[in-house]
PDB file of N, CA and C in Angstrom:
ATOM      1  N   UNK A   1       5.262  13.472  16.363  1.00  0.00           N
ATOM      2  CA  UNK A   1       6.640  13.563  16.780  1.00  0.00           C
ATOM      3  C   UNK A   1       7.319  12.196  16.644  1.00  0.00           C
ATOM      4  N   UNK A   2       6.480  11.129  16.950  1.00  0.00           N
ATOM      5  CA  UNK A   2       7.241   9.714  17.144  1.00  0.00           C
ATOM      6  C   UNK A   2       7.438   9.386  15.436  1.00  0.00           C
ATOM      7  N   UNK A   3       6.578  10.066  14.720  1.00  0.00           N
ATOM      8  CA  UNK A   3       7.135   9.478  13.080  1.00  0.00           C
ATOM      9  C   UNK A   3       8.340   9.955  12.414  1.00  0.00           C
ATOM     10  N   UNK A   4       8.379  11.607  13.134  1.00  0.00           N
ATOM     11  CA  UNK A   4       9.736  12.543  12.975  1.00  0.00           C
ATOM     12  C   UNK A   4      10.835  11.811  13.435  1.00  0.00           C
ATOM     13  N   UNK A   5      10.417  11.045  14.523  1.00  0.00           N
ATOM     14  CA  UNK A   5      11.958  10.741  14.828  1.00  0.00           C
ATOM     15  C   UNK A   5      12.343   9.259  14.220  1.00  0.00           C
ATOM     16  N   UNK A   6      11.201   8.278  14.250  1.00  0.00           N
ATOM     17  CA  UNK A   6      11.675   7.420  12.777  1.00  0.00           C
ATOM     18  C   UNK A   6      12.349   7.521  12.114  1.00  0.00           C
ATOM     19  N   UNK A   7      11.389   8.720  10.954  1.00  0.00           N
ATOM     20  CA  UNK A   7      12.075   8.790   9.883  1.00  0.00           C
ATOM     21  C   UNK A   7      13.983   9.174   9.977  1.00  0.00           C
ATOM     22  N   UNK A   8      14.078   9.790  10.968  1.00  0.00           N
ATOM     23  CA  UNK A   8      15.169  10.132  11.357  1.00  0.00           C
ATOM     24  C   UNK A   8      16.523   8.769  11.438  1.00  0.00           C
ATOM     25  N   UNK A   9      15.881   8.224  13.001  1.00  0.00           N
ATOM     26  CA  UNK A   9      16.767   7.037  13.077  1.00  0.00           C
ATOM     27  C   UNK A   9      15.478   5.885  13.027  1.00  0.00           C
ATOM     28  N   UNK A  10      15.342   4.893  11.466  1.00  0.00           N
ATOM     29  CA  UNK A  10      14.538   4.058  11.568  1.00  0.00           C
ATOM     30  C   UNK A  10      14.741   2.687  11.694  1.00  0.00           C
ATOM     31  N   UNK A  11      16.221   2.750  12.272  1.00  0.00           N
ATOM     32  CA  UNK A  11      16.872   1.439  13.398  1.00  0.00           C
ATOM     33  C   UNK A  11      15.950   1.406  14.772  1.00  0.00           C
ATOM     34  N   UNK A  12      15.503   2.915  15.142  1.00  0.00           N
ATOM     35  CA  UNK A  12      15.091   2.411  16.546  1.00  0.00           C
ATOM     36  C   UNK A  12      14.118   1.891  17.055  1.00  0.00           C
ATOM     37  N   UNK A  13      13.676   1.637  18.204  1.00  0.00           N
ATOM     38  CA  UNK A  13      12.506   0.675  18.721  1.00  0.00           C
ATOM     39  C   UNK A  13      11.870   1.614  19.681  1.00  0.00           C
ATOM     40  N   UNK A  14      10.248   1.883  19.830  1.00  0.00           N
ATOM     41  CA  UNK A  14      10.225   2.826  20.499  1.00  0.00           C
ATOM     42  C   UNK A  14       8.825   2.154  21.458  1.00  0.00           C
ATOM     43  N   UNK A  15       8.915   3.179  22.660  1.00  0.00           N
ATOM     44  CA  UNK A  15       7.578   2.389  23.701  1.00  0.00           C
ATOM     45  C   UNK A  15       7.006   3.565  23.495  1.00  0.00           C
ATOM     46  N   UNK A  16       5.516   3.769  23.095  1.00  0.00           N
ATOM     47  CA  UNK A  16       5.006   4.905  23.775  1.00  0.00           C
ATOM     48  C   UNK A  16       4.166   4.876  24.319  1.00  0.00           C
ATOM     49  N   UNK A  17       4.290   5.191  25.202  1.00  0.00           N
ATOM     50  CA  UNK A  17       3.013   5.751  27.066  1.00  0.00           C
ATOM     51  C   UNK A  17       1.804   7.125  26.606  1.00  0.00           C
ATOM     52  N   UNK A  18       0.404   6.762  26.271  1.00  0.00           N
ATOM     53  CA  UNK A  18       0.149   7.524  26.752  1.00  0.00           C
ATOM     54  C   UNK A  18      -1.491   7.434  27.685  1.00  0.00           C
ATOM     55  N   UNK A  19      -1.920   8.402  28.130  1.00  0.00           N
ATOM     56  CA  UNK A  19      -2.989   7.559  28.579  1.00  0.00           C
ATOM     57  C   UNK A  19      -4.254   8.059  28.467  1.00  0.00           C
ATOM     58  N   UNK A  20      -4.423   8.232  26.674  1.00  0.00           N
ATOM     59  CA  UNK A  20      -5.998   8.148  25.999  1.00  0.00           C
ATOM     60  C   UNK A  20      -6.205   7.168  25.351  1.00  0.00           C
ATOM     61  N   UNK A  21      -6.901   5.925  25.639  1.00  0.00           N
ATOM     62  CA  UNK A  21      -6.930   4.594  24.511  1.00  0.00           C
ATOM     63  C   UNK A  21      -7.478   5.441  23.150  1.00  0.00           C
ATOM     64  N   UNK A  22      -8.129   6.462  22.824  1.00  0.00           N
ATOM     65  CA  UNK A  22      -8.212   7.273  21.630  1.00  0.00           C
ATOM     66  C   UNK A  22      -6.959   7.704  21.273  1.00  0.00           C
ATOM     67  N   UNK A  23      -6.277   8.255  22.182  1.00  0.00           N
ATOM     68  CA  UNK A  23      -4.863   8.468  20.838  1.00  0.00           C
ATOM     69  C   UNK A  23      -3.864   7.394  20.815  1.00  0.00           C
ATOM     70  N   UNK A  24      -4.323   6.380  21.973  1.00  0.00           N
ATOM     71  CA  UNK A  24      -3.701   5.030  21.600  1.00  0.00           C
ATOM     72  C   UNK A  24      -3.868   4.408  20.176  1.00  0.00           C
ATOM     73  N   UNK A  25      -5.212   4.743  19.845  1.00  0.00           N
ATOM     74  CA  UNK A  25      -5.811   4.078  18.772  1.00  0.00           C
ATOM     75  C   UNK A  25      -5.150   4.587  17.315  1.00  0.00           C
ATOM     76  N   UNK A  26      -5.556   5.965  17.578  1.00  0.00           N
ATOM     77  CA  UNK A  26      -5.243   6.952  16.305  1.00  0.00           C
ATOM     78  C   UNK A  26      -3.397   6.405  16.240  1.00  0.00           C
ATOM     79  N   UNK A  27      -2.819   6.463  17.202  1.00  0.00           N
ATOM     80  CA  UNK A  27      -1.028   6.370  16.889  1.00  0.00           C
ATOM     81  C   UNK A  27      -1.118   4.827  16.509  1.00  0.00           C
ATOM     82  N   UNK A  28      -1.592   4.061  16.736  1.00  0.00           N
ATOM     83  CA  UNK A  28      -1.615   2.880  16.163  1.00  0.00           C
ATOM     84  C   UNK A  28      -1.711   2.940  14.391  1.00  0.00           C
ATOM     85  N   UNK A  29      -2.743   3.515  14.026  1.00  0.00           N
ATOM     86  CA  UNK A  29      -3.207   3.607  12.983  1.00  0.00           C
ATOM     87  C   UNK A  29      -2.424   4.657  12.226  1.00  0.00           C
ATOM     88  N   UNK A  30      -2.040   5.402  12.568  1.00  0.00           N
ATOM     89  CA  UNK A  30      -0.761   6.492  11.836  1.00  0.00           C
ATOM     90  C   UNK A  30       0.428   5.424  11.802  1.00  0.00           C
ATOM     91  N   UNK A  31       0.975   5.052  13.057  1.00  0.00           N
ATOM     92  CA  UNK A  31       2.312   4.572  12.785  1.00  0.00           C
ATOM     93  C   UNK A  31       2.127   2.800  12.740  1.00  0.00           C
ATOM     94  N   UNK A  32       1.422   2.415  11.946  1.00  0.00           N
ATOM     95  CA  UNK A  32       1.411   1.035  11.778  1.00  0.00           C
ATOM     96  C   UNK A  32       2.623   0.444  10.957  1.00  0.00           C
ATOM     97  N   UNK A  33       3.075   1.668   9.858  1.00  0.00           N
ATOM     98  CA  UNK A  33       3.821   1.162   8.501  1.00  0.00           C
ATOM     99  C   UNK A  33       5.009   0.893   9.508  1.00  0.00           C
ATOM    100  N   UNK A  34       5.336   1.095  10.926  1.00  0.00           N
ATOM    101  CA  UNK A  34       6.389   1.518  11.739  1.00  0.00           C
ATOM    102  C   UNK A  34       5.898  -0.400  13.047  1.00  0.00           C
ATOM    103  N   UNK A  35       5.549  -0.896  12.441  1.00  0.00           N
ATOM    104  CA  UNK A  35       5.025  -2.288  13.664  1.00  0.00           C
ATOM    105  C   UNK A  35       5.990  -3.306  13.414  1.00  0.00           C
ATOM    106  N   UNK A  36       6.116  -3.224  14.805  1.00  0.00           N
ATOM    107  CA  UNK A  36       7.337  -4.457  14.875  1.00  0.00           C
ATOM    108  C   UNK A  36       8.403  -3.635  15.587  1.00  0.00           C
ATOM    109  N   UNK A  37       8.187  -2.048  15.583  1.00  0.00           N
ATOM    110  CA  UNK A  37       9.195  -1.363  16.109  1.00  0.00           C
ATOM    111  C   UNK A  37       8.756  -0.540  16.972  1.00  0.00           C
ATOM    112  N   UNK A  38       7.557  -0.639  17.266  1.00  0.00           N
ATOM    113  CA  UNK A  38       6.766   0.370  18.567  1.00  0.00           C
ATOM    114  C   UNK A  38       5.773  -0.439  19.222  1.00  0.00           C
ATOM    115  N   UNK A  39       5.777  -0.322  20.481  1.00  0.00           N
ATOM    116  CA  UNK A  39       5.029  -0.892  21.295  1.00  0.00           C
ATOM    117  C   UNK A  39       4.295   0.685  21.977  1.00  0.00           C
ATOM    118  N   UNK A  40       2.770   0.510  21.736  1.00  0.00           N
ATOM    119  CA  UNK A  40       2.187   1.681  22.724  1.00  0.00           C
ATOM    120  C   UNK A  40       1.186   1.099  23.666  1.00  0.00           C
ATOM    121  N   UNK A  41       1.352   1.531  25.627  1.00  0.00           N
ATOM    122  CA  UNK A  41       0.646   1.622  25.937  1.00  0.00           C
ATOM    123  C   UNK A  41      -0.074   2.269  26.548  1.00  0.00           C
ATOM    124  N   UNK A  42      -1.038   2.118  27.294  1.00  0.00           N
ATOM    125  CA  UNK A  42      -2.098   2.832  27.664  1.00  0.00           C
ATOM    126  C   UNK A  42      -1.838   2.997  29.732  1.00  0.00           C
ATOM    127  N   UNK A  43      -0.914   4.216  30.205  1.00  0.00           N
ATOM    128  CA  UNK A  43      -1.111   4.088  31.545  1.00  0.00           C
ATOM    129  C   UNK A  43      -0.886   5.766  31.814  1.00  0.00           C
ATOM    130  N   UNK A  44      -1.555   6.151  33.444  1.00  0.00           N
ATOM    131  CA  UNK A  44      -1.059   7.382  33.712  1.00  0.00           C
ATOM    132  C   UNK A  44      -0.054   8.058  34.609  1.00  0.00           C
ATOM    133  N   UNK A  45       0.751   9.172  34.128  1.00  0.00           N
ATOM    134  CA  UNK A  45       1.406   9.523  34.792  1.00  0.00           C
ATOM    135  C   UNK A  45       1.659   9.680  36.140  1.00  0.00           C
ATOM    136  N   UNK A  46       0.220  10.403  36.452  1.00  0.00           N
ATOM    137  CA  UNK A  46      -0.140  10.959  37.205  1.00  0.00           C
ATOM    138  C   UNK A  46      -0.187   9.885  38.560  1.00  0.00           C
ATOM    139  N   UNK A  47       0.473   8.622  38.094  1.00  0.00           N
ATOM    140  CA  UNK A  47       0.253   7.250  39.383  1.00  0.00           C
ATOM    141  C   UNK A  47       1.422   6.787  38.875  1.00  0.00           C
ATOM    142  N   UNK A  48       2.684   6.848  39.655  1.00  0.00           N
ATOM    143  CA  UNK A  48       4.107   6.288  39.681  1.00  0.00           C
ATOM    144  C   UNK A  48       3.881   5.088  39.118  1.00  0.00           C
ATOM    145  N   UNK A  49       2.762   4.375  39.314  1.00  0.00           N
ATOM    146  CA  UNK A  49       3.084   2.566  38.657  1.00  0.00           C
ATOM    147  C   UNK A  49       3.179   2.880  37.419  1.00  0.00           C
ATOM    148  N   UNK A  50       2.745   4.068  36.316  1.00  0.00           N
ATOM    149  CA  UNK A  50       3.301   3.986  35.284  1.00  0.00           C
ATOM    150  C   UNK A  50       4.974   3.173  34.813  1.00  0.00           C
ATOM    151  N   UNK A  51       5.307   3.483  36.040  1.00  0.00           N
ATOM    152  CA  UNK A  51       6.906   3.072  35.580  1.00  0.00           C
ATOM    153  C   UNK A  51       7.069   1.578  35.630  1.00  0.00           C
ATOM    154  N   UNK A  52       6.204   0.868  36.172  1.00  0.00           N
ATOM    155  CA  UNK A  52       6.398  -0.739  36.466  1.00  0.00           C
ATOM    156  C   UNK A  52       5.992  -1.390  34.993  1.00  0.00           C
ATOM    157  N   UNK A  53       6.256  -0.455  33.587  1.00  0.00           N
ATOM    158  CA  UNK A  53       5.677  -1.552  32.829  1.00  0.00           C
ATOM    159  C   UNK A  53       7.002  -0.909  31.566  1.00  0.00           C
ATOM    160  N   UNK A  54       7.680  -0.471  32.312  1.00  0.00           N
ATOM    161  CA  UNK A  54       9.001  -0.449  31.664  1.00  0.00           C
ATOM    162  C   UNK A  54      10.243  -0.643  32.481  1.00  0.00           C
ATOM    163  N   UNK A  55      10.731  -1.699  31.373  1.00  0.00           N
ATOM    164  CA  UNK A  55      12.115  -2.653  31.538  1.00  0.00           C
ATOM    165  C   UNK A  55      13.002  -2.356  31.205  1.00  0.00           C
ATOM    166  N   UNK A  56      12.977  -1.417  30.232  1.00  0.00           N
ATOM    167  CA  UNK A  56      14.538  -0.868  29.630  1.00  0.00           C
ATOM    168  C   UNK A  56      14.941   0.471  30.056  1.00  0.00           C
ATOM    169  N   UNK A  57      16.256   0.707  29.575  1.00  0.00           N
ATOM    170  CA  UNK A  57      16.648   2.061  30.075  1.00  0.00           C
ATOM    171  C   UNK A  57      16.535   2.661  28.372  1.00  0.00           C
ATOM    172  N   UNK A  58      16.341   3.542  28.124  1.00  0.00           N
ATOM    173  CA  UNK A  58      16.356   4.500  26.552  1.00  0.00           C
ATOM    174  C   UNK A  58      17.638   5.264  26.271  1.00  0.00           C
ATOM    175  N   UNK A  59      17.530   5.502  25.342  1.00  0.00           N
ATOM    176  CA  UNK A  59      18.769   7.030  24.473  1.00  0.00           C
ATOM    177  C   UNK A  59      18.167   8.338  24.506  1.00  0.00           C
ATOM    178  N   UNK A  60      16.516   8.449  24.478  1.00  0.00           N
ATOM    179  CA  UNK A  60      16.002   9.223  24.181  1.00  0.00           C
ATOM    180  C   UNK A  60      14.478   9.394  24.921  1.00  0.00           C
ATOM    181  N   UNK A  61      13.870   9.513  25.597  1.00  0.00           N
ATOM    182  CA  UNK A  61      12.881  10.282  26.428  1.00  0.00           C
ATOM    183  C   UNK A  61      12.520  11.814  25.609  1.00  0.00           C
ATOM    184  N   UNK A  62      11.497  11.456  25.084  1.00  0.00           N
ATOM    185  CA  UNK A  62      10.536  12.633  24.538  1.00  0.00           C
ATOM    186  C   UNK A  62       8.973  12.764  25.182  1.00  0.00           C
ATOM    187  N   UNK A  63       8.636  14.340  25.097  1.00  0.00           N
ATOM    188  CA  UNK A  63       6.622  14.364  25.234  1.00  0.00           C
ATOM    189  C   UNK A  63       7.056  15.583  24.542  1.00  0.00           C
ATOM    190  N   UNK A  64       5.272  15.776  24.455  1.00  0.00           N
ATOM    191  CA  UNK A  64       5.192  16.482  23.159  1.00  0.00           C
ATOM    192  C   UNK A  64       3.835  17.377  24.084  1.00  0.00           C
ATOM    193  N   UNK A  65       3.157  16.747  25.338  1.00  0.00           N
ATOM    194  CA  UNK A  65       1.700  17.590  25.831  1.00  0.00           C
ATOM    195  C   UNK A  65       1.779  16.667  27.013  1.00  0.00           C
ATOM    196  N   UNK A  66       2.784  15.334  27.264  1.00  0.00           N
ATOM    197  CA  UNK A  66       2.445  15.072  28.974  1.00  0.00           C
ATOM    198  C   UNK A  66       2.650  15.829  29.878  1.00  0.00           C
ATOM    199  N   UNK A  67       3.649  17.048  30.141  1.00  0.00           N
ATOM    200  CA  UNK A  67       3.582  17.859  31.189  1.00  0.00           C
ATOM    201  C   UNK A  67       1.917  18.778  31.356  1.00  0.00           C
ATOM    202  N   UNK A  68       1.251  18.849  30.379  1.00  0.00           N
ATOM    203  CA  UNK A  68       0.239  19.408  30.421  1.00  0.00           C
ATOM    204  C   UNK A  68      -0.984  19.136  31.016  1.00  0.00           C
ATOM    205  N   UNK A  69      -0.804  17.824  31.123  1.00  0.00           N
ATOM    206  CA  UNK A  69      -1.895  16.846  31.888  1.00  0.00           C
ATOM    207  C   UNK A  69      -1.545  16.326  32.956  1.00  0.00           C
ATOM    208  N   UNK A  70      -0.048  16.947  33.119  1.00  0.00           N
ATOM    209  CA  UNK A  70       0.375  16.043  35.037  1.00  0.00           C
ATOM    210  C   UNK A  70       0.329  16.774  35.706  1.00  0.00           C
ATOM    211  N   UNK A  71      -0.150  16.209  36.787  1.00  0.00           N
ATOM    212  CA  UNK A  71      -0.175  17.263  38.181  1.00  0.00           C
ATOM    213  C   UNK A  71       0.810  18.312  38.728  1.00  0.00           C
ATOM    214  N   UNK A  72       0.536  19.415  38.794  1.00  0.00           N
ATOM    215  CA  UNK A  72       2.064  19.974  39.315  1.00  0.00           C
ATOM    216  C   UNK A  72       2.327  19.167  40.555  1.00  0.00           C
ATOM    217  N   UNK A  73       1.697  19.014  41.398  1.00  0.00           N
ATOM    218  CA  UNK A  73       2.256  17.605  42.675  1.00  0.00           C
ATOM    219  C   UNK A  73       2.908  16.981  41.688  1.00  0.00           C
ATOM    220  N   UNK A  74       2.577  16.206  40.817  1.00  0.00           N
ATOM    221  CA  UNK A  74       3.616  15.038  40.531  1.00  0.00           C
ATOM    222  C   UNK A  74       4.720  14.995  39.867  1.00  0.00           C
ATOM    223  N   UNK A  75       5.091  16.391  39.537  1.00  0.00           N
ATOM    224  CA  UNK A  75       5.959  17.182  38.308  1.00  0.00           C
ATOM    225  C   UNK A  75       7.500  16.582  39.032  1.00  0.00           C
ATOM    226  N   UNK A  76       7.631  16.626  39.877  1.00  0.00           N
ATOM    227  CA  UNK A  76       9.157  16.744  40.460  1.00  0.00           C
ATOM    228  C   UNK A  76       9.211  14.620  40.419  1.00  0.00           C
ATOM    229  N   UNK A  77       8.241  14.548  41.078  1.00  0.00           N
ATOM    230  CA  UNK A  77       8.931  12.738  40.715  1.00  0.00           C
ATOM    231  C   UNK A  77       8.580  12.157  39.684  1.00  0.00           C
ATOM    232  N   UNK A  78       7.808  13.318  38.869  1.00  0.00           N
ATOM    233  CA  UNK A  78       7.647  12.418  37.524  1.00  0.00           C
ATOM    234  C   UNK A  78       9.302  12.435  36.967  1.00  0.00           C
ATOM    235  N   UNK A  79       9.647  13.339  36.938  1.00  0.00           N
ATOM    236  CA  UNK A  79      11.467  14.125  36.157  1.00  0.00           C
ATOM    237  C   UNK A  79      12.190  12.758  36.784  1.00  0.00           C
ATOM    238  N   UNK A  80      12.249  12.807  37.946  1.00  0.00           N
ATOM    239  CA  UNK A  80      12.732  11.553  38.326  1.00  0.00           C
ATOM    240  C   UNK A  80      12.919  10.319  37.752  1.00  0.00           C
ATOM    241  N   UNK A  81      11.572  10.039  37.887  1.00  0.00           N
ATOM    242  CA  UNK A  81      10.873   8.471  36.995  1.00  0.00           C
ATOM    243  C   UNK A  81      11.650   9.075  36.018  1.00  0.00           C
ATOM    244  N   UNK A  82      11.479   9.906  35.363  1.00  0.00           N
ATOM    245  CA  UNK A  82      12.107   9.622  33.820  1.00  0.00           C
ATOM    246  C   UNK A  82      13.574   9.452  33.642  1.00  0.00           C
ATOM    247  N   UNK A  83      14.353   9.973  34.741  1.00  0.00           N
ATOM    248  CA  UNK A  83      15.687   9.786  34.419  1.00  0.00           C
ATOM    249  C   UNK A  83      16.145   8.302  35.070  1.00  0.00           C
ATOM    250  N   UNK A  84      15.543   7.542  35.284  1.00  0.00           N
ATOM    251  CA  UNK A  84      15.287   6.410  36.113  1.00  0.00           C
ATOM    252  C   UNK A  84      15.392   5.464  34.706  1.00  0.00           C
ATOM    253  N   UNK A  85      14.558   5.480  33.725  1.00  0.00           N
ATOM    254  CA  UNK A  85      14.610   5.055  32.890  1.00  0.00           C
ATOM    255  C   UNK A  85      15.061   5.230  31.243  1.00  0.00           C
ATOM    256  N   UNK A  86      16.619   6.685  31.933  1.00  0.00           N
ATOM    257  CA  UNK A  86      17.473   7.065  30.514  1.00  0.00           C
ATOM    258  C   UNK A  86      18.530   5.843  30.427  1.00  0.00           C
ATOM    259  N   UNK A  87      19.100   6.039  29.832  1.00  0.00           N
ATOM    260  CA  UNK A  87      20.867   5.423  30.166  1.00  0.00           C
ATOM    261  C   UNK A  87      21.502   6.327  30.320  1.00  0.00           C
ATOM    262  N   UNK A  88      22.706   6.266  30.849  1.00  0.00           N
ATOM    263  CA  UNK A  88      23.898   6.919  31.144  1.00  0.00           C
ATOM    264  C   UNK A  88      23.907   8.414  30.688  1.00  0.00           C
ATOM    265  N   UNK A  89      23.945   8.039  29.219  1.00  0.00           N
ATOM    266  CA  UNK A  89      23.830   9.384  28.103  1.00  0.00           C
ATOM    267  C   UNK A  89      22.545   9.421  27.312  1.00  0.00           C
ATOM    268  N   UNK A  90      22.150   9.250  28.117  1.00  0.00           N
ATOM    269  CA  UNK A  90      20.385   9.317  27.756  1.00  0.00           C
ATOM    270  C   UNK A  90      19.883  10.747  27.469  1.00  0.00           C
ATOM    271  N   UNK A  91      19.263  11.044  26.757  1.00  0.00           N
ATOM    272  CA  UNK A  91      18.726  12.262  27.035  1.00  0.00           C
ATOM    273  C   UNK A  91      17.271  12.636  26.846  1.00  0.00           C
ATOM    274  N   UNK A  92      16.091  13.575  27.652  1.00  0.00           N
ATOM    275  CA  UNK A  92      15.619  13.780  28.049  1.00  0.00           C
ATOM    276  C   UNK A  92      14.804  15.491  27.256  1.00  0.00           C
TER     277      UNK A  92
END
């Protein structure tokens, strides 16, 4: 999904969160031709400090399988956290 949207807008700069250092690895190695414009790291949802290692607000908030692995407990302040870190007209 993160190469789809590259190719799309390949002005943008993207963070991605996820928390298997294996598909940390593998997205490294797919989207390398893309370095210098993605930062990925490795934390879990499922523990609010995920959010302490992002500084910016975004345009765009995507997942593609994190609701699948978060707790339904944590479902309602995860939505939160995320709009925490849209902008204005951010979308989600």
């Amino acid at each position: 999904m993160t190469e789809r949207v590259f190719n799309r807008f390949p002005e943008s700069d993207f963070l991605g969160i996820d928390g298997s250092a294996q598909m940390i690895a593998n997205a490294q190695e797919r989207l390398k031709k893309f370095s210098g414009k993605i930062k990925i790291l490795e934390r879990n949802f499922n523990k609010p400090l995920w959010l302490n290692v992002v500084n910016d607000k975004f345009d765009l908030v995507c997942s593609s399988l994190t609701l699948n692995y978060l707790s339904t407990m944590r479902r309602r302040e995860f939505f939160k956290e995320i709009f925490k870190v849209l902008k204005k007209k951010g979308t989600f």
